[in-house]
N, C-alpha and C. Protein backbone atom coordinates (compact mmCIF):
# COMPACT_ATOMS: atom_id res chain seq x y z
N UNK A 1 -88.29 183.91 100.53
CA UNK A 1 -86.91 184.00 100.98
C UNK A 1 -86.11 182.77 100.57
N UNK A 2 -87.05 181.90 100.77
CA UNK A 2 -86.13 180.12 100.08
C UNK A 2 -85.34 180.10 98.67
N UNK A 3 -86.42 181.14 97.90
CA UNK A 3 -85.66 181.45 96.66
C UNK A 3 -84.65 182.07 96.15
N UNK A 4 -84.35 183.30 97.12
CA UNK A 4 -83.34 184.14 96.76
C UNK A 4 -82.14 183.12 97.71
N UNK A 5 -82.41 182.08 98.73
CA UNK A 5 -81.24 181.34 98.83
C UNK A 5 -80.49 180.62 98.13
N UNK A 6 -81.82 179.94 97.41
CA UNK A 6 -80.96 178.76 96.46
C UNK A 6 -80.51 179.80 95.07
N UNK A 7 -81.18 180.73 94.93
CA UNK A 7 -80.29 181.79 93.92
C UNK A 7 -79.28 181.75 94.56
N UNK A 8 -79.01 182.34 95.46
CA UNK A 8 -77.64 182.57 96.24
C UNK A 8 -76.98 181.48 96.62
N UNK A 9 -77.12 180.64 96.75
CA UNK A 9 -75.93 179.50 96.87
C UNK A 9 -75.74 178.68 95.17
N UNK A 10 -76.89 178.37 94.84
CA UNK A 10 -76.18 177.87 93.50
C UNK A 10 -75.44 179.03 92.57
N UNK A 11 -76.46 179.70 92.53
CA UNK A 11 -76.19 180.98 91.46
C UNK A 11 -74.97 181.10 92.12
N UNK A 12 -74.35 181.56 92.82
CA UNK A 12 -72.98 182.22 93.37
C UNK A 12 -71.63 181.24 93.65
N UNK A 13 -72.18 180.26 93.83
CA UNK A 13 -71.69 178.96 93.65
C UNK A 13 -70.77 178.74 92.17
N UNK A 14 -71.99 178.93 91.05
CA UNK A 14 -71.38 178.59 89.93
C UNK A 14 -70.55 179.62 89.48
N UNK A 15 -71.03 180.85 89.91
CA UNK A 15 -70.16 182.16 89.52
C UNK A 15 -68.95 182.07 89.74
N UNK A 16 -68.69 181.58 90.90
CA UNK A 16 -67.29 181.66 91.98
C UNK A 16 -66.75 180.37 90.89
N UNK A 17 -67.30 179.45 90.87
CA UNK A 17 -66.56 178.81 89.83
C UNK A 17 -65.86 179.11 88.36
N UNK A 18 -66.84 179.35 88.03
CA UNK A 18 -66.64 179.99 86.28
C UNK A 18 -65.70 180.95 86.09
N UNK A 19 -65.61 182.32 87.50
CA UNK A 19 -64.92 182.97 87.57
C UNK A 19 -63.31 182.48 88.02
N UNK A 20 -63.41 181.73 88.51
CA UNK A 20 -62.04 181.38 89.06
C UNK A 20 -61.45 180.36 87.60
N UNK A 21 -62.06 180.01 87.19
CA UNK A 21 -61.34 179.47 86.07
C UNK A 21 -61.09 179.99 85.04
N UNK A 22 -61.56 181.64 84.79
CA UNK A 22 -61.41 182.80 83.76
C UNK A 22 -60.05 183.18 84.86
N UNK A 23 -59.57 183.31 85.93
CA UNK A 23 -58.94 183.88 86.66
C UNK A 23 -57.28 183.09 86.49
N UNK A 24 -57.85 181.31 86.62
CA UNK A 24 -56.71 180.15 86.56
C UNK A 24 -55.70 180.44 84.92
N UNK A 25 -57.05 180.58 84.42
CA UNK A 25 -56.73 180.47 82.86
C UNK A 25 -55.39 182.10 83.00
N UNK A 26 -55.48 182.91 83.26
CA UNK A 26 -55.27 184.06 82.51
C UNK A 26 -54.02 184.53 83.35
N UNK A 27 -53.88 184.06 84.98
CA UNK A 27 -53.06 184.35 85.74
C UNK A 27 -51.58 183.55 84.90
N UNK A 28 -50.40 184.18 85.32
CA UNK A 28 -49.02 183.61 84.32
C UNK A 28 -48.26 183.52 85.71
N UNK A 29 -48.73 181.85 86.21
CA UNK A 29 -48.08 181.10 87.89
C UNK A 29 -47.84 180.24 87.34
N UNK A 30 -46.92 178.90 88.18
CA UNK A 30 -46.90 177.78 88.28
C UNK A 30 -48.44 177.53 88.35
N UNK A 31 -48.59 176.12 88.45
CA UNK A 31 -49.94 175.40 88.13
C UNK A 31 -50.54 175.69 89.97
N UNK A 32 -49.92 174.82 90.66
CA UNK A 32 -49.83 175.10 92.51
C UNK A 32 -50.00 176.81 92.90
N UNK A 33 -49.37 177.29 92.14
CA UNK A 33 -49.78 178.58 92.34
C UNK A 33 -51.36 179.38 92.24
N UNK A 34 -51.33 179.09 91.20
CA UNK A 34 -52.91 179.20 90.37
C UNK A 34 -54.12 178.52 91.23
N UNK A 35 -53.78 177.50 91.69
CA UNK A 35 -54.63 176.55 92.60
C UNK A 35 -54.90 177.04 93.91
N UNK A 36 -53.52 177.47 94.38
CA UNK A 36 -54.26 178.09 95.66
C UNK A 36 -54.86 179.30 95.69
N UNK A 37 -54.03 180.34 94.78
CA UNK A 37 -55.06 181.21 94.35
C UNK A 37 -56.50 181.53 94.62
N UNK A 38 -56.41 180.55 93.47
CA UNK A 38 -58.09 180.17 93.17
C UNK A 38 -58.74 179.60 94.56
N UNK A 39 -58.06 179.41 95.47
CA UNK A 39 -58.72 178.70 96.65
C UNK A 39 -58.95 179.21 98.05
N UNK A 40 -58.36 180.93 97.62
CA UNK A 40 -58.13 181.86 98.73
C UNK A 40 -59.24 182.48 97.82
N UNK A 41 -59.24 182.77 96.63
CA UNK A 41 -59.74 184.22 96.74
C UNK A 41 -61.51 183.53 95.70
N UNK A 42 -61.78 182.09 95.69
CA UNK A 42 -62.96 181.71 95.54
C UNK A 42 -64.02 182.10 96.54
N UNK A 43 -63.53 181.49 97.72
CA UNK A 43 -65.01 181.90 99.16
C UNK A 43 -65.21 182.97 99.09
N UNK A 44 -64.65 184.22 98.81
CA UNK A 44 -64.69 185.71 99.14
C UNK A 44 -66.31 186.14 98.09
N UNK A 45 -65.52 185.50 96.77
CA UNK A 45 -66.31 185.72 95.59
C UNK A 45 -67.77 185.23 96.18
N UNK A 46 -67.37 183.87 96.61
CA UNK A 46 -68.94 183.47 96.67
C UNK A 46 -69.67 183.95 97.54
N UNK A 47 -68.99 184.27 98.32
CA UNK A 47 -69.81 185.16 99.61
C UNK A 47 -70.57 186.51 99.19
N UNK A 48 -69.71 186.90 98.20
CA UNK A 48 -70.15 188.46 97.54
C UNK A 48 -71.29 188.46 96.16
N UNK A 49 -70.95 187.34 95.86
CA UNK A 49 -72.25 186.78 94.86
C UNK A 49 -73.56 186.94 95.59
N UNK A 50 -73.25 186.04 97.04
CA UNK A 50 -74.55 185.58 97.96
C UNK A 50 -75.37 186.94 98.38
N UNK A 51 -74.44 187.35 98.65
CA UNK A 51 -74.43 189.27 99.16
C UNK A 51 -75.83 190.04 98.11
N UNK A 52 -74.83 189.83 96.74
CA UNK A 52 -75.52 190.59 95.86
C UNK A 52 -77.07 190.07 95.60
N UNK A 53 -77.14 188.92 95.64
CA UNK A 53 -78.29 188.20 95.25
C UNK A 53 -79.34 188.43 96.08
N UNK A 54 -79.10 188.38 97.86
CA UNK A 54 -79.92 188.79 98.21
C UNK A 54 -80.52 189.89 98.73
N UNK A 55 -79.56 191.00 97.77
CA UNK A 55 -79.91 192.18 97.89
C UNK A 55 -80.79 192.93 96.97
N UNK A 56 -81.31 191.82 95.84
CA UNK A 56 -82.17 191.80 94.97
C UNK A 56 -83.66 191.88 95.55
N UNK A 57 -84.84 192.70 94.97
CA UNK A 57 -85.88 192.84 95.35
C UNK A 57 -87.00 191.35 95.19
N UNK A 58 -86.56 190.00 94.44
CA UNK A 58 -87.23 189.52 94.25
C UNK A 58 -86.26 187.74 93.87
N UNK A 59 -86.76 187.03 93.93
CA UNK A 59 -86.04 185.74 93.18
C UNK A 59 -86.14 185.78 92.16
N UNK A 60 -87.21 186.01 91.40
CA UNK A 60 -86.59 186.42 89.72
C UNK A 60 -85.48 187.32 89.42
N UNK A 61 -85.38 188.36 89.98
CA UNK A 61 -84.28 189.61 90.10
C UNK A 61 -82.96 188.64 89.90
N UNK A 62 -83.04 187.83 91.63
CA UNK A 62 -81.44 187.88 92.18
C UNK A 62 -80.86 186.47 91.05
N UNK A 63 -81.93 185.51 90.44
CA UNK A 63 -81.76 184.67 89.19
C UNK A 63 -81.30 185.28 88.04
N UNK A 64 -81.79 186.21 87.68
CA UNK A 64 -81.70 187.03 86.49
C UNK A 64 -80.02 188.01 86.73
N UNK A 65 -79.89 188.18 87.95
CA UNK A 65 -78.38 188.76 88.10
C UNK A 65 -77.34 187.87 88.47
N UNK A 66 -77.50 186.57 89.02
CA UNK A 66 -76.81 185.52 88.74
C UNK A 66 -76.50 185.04 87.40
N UNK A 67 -77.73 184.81 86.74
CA UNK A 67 -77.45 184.38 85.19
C UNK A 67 -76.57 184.95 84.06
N UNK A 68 -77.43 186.24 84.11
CA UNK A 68 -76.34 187.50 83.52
C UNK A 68 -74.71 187.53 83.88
N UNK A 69 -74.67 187.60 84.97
CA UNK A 69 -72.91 187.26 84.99
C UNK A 69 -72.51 185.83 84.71
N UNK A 70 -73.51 184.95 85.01
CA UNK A 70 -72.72 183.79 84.67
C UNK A 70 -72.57 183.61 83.13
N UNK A 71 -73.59 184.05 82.14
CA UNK A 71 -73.18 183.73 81.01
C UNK A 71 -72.15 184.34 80.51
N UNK A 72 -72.35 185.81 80.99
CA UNK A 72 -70.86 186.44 80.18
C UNK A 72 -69.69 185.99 81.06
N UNK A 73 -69.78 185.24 81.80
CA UNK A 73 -67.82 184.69 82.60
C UNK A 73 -67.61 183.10 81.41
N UNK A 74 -69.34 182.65 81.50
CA UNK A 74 -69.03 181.21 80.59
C UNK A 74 -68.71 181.54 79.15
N UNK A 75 -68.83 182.53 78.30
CA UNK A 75 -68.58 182.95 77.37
C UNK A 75 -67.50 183.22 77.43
N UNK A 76 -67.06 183.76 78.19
CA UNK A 76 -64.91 184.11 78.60
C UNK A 76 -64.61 182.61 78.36
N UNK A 77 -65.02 181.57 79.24
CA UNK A 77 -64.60 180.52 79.41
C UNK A 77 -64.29 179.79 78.08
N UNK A 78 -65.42 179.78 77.56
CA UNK A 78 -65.77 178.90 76.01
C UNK A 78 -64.81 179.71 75.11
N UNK A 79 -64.27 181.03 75.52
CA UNK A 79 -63.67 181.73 74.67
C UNK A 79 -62.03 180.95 74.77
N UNK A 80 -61.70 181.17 75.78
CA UNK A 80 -60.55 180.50 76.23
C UNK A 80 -60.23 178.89 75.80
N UNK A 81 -61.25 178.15 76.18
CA UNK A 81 -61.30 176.72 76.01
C UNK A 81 -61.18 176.43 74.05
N UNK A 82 -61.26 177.64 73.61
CA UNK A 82 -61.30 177.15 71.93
C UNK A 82 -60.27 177.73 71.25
N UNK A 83 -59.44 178.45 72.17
CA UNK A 83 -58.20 179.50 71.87
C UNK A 83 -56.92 178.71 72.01
């Protein structure tokens, strides 16, 4: 069970991050705007990350479905950051 936590808090952790900055990037606000945004609707995410993860049958699972989304949001990201 220790495992599918720290899946779930880092893993969902970084998601909620990565995602909110595919979100900062793409939203058309003031800068303050974008910020709080990102600061209302981050916890929700991470909570729903945490959700998903430990609804996984295993800690390899809920790692492997953390990862998977995180690379394709960091790939948005890297996409953006070179655009």
């Amino acid at each position: 069970m220790w495992s599918k936590t720290f899946a779930a808090l880092f893993g969902g952790c970084l998601i909620s991050i990565s995602l909110m900055l595919n979100l900062n990037y793409l939203l058309p606000l003031a800068v303050d705007t974008r910020l709080f945004v990102g600061l209302l609707i981050s916890f929700p995410l991470w909570v729903g990350a945490m959700i998903w993860c430990y609804g996984s049958d295993s800690a390899w699972h809920a790692w492997r479905r953390c990862g998977g989304l995180l690379l394709i949001s960091i790939s948005f990201n890297t996409l953006f950051f070179l655009r």
